[in-house]
Protein backbone atom coordinates (compact mmCIF):
# COMPACT_ATOMS: atom_id res chain seq x y z
CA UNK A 1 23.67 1.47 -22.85
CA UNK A 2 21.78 2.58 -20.00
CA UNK A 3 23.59 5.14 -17.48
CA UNK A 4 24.67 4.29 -13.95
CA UNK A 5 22.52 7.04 -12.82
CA UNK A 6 19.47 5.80 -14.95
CA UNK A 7 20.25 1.48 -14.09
CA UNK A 8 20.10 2.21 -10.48
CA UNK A 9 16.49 4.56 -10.56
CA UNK A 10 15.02 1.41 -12.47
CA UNK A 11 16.35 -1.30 -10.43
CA UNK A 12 14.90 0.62 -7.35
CA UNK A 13 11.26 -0.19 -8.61
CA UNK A 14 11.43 -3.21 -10.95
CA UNK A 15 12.33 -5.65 -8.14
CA UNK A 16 13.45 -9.45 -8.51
CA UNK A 17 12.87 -12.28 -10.57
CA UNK A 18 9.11 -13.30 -9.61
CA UNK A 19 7.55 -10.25 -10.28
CA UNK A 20 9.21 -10.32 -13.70
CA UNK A 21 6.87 -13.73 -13.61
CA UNK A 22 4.18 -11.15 -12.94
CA UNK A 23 4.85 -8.27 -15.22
CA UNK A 24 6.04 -10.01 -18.34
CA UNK A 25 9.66 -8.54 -19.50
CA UNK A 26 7.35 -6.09 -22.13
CA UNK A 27 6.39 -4.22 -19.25
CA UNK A 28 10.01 -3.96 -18.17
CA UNK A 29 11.04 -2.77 -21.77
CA UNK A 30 7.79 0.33 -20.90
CA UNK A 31 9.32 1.05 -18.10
CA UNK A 32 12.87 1.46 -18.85
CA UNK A 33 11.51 3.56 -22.21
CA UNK A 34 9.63 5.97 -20.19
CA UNK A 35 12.57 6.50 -17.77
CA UNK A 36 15.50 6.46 -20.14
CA UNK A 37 14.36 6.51 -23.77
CA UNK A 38 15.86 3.28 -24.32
CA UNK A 39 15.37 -0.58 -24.06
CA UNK A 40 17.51 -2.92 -22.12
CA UNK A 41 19.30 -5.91 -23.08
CA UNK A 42 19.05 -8.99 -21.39
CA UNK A 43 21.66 -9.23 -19.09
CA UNK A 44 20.23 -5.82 -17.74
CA UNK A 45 16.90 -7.20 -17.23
CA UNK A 46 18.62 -10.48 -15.36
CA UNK A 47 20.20 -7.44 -12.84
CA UNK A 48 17.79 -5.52 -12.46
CA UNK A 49 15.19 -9.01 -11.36
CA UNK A 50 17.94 -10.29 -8.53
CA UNK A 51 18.58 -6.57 -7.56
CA UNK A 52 15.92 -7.54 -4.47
CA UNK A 53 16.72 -11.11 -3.22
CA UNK A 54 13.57 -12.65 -1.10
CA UNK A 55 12.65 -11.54 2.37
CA UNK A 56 15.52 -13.85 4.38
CA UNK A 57 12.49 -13.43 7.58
CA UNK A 58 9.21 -12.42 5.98
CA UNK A 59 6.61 -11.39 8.68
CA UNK A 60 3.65 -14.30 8.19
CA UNK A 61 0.22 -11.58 8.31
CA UNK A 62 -0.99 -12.14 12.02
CA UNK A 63 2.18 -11.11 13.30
CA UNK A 64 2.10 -8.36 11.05
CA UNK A 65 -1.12 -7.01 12.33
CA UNK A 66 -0.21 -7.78 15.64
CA UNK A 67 2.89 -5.07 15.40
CA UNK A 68 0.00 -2.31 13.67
CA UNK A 69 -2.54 -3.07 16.53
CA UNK A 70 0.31 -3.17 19.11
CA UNK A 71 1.65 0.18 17.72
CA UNK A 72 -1.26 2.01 17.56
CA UNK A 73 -1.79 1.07 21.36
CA UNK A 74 1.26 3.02 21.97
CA UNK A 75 -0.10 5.62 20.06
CA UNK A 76 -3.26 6.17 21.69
CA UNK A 77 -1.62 5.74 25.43
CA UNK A 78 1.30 8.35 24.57
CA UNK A 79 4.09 5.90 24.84
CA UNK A 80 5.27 5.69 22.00
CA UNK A 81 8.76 4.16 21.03
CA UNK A 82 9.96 6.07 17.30
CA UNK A 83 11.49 2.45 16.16
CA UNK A 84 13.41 1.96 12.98
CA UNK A 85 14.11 6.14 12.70
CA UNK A 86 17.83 5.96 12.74
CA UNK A 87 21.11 6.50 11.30
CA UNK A 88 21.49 3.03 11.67
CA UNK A 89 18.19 2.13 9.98
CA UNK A 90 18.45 4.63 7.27
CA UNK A 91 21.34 3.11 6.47
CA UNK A 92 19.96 -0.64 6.46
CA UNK A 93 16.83 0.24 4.38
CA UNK A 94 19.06 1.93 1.76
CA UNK A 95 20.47 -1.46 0.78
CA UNK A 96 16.90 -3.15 0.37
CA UNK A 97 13.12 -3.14 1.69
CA UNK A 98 11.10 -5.58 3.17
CA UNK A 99 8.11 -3.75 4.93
CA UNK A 100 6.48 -5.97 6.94
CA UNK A 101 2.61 -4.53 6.29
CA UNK A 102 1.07 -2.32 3.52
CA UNK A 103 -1.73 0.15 3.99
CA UNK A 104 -4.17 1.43 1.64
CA UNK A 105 -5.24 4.65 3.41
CA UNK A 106 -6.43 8.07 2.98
CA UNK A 107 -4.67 11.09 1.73
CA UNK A 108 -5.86 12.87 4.89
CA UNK A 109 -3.39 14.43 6.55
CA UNK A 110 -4.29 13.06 10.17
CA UNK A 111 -4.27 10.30 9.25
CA UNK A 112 -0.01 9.26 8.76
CA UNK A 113 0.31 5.48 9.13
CA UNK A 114 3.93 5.56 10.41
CA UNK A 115 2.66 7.92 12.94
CA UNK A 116 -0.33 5.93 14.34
CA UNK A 117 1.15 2.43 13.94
CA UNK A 118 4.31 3.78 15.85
CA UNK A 119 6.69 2.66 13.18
CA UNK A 120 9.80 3.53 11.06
CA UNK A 121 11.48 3.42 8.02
CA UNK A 122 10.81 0.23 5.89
CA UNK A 123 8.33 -0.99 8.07
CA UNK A 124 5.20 0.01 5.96
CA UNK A 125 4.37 0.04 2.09
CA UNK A 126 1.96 3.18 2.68
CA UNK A 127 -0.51 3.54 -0.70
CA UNK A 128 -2.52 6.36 0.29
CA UNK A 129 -5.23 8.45 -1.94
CA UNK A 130 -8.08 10.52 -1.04
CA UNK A 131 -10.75 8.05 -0.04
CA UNK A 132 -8.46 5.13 0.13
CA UNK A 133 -10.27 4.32 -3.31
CA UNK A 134 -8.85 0.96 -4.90
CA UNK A 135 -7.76 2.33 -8.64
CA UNK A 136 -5.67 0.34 -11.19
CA UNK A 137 -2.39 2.38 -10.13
CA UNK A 138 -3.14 1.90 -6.07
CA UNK A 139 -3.69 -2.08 -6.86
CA UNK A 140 -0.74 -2.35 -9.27
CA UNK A 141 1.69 -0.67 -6.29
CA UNK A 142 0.17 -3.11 -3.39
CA UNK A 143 0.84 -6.27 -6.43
CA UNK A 144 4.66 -4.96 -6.37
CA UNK A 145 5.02 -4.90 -2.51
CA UNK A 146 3.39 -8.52 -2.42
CA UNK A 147 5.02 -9.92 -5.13
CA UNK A 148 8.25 -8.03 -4.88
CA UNK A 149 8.71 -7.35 -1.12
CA UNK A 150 7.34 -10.32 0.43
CA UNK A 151 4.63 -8.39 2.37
CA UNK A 152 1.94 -10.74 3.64
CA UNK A 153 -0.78 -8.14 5.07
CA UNK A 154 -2.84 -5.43 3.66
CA UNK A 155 -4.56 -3.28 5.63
CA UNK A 156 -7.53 -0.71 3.72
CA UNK A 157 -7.52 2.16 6.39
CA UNK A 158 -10.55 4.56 6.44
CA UNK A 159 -10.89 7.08 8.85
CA UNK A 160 -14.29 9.00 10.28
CA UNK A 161 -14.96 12.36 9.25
CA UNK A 162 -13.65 11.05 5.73
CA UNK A 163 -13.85 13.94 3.45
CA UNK A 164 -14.16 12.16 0.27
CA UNK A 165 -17.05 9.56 1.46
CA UNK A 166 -18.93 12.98 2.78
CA UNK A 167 -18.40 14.26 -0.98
CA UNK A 168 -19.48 10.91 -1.94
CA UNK A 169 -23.01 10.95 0.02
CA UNK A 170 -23.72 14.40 -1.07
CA UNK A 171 -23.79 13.63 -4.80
CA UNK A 172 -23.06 17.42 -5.96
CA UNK A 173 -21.25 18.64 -9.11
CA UNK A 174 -17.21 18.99 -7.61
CA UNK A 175 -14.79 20.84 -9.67
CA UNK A 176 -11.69 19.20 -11.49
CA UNK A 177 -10.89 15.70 -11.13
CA UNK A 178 -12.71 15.89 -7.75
CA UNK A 179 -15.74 14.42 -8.85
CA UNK A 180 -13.79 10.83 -10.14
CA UNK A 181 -12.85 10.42 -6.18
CA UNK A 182 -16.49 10.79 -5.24
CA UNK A 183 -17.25 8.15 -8.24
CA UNK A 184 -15.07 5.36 -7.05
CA UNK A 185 -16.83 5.54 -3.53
CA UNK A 186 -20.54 5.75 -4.88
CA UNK A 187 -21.05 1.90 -5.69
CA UNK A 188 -20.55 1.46 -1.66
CA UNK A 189 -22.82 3.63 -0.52
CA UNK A 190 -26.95 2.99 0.24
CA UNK A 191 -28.06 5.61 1.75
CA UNK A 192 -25.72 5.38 5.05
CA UNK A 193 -25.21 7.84 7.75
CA UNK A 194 -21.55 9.17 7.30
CA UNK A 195 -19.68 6.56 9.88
CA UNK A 196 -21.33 3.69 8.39
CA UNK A 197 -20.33 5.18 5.19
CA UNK A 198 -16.69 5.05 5.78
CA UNK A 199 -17.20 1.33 6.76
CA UNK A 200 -18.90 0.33 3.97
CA UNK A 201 -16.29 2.18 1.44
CA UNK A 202 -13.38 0.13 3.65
CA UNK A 203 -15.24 -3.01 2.60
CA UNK A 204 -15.99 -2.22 -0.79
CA UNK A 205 -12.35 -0.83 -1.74
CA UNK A 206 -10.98 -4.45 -0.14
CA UNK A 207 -13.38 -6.47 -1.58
CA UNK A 208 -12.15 -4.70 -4.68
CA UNK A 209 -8.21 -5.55 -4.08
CA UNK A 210 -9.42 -9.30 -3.67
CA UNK A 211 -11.57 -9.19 -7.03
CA UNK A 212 -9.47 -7.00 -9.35
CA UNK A 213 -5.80 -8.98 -8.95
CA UNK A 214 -4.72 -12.56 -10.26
CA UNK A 215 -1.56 -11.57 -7.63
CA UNK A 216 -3.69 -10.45 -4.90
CA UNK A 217 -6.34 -13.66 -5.24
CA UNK A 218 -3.45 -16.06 -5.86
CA UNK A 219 -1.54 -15.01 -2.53
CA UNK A 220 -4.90 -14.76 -0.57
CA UNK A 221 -5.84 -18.56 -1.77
CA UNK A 222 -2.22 -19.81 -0.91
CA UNK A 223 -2.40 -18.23 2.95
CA UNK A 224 0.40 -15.92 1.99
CA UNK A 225 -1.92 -12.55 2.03
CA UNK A 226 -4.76 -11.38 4.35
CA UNK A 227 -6.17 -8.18 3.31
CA UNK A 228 -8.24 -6.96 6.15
CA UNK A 229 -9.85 -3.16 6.66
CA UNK A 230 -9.80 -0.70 9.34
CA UNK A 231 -11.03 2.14 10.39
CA UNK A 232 -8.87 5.07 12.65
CA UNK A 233 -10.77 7.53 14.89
CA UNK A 234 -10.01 10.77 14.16
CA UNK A 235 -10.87 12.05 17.54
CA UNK A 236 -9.74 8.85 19.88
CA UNK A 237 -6.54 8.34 17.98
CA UNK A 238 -7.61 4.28 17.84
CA UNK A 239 -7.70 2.02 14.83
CA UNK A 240 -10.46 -0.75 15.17
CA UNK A 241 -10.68 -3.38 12.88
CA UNK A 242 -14.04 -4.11 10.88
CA UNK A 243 -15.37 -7.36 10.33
């Protein structure tokens, strides 16, 4: 038997019933291996899928983006409004998440969703990794907040002066695991000045999310996911949208 301790760090990820759908229960036997050193017995595995009932008021994906875009105007114009940050929140989040958006960003650090969307606690599923690069582990965390969380919008957020798409257009020997960053951006790349650069990895990494997921495709097909990129102005403060 699994531990109270132990039960309540996998029910935390593993989410409800349809992702189960998803995953297949032999992932759910991986998982609770790794974590514990054990399997679980059915009845766990029937907790730990209706630990996360549906989204009761899921946010459909234009009035998701609508909230980002009207967020980061508040940003930009210095008015912003901290919503969702507190006791009171904290305490309504612990019970269960339902973010209404996820972002695929950067790893930059000036570039913190929350902080230019103006938003709070459980409002975002924030992925982000140094050239907001589309690997299997970034695509199998935006699967769980679709199919788990009910989120309807994905946002791929690149950012000028990108670091990693510089690396990328330099094509030098890096040190470390550097170098596999600078890989996954390459294949976007054709000879582009450093701006266009960073718009043509945005649409490459979310052309990626639409290509590499049966969960991703199936919700995009069905009008229950837009995945749309974006790019945020490191100097301006101002996230525009790219076609």
């Amino acid at each position: 038997m699994l531990s109270g301790r132990l039960m309540t760090r996998i029910n935390g990820f593993i989410g409800r019933r349809n992702f189960l759908k998803f995953a297949g229960t032999g992932s759910l036997a991986i998982a609770a291996t790794t974590i514990g050193g054990s399997l679980i017995g059915d009845s766990q595995k029937t907790a730990i899928a209706d630990v996360n009932p549906a989204n009761p008021n899921p946010v459909n994906p234009n009035q998701a983006l609508k909230l980002l875009l009207d967020g980061n105007q508040r940003f930009i114009q210095y008015k912003r409004q901290y919503p969702h940050q507190s006791l009171a929140r904290l305490q309504l989040v612990a019970k269960a998440q339902y973010p209404f958006a996820a972002i695929l960003g950067c790893a930059d650090s000036r570039v913190p969703a929350e902080i230019i969307f103006d938003q709070g606690l459980g409002d975002l599923f924030v992925v982000r990794v140094a050239g907001n690069v589309a690997s299997d582990m970034v695509i199998g965390s935006l699967e769980y907040t679709i199919a788990v969380l009910g989120t309807q919008l994905i946002v791929v957020l690149g950012h000028t002066k990108c670091g990693a798409v510089a690396a990328a257009i330099k094509n030098e020997p890096m040190p470390g695991m550097i170098g596999r960053v600078a890989e996954s951006i390459k294949p976007a790349l054709n000879k582009l000045n450093s701006t266009d650069a960073v718009i043509a990895n945005v649409q490459y990494q979310a052309k990626k999310l639409q290509q590499s997921s049966t969960i991703l495709g199936q919700r995009l097909q069905s009008g229950k996911l837009k995945i749309l990129g974006a790019c945020y102005d490191i100097d301006t403060g101002k996230v525009n949208l790219i076609p």
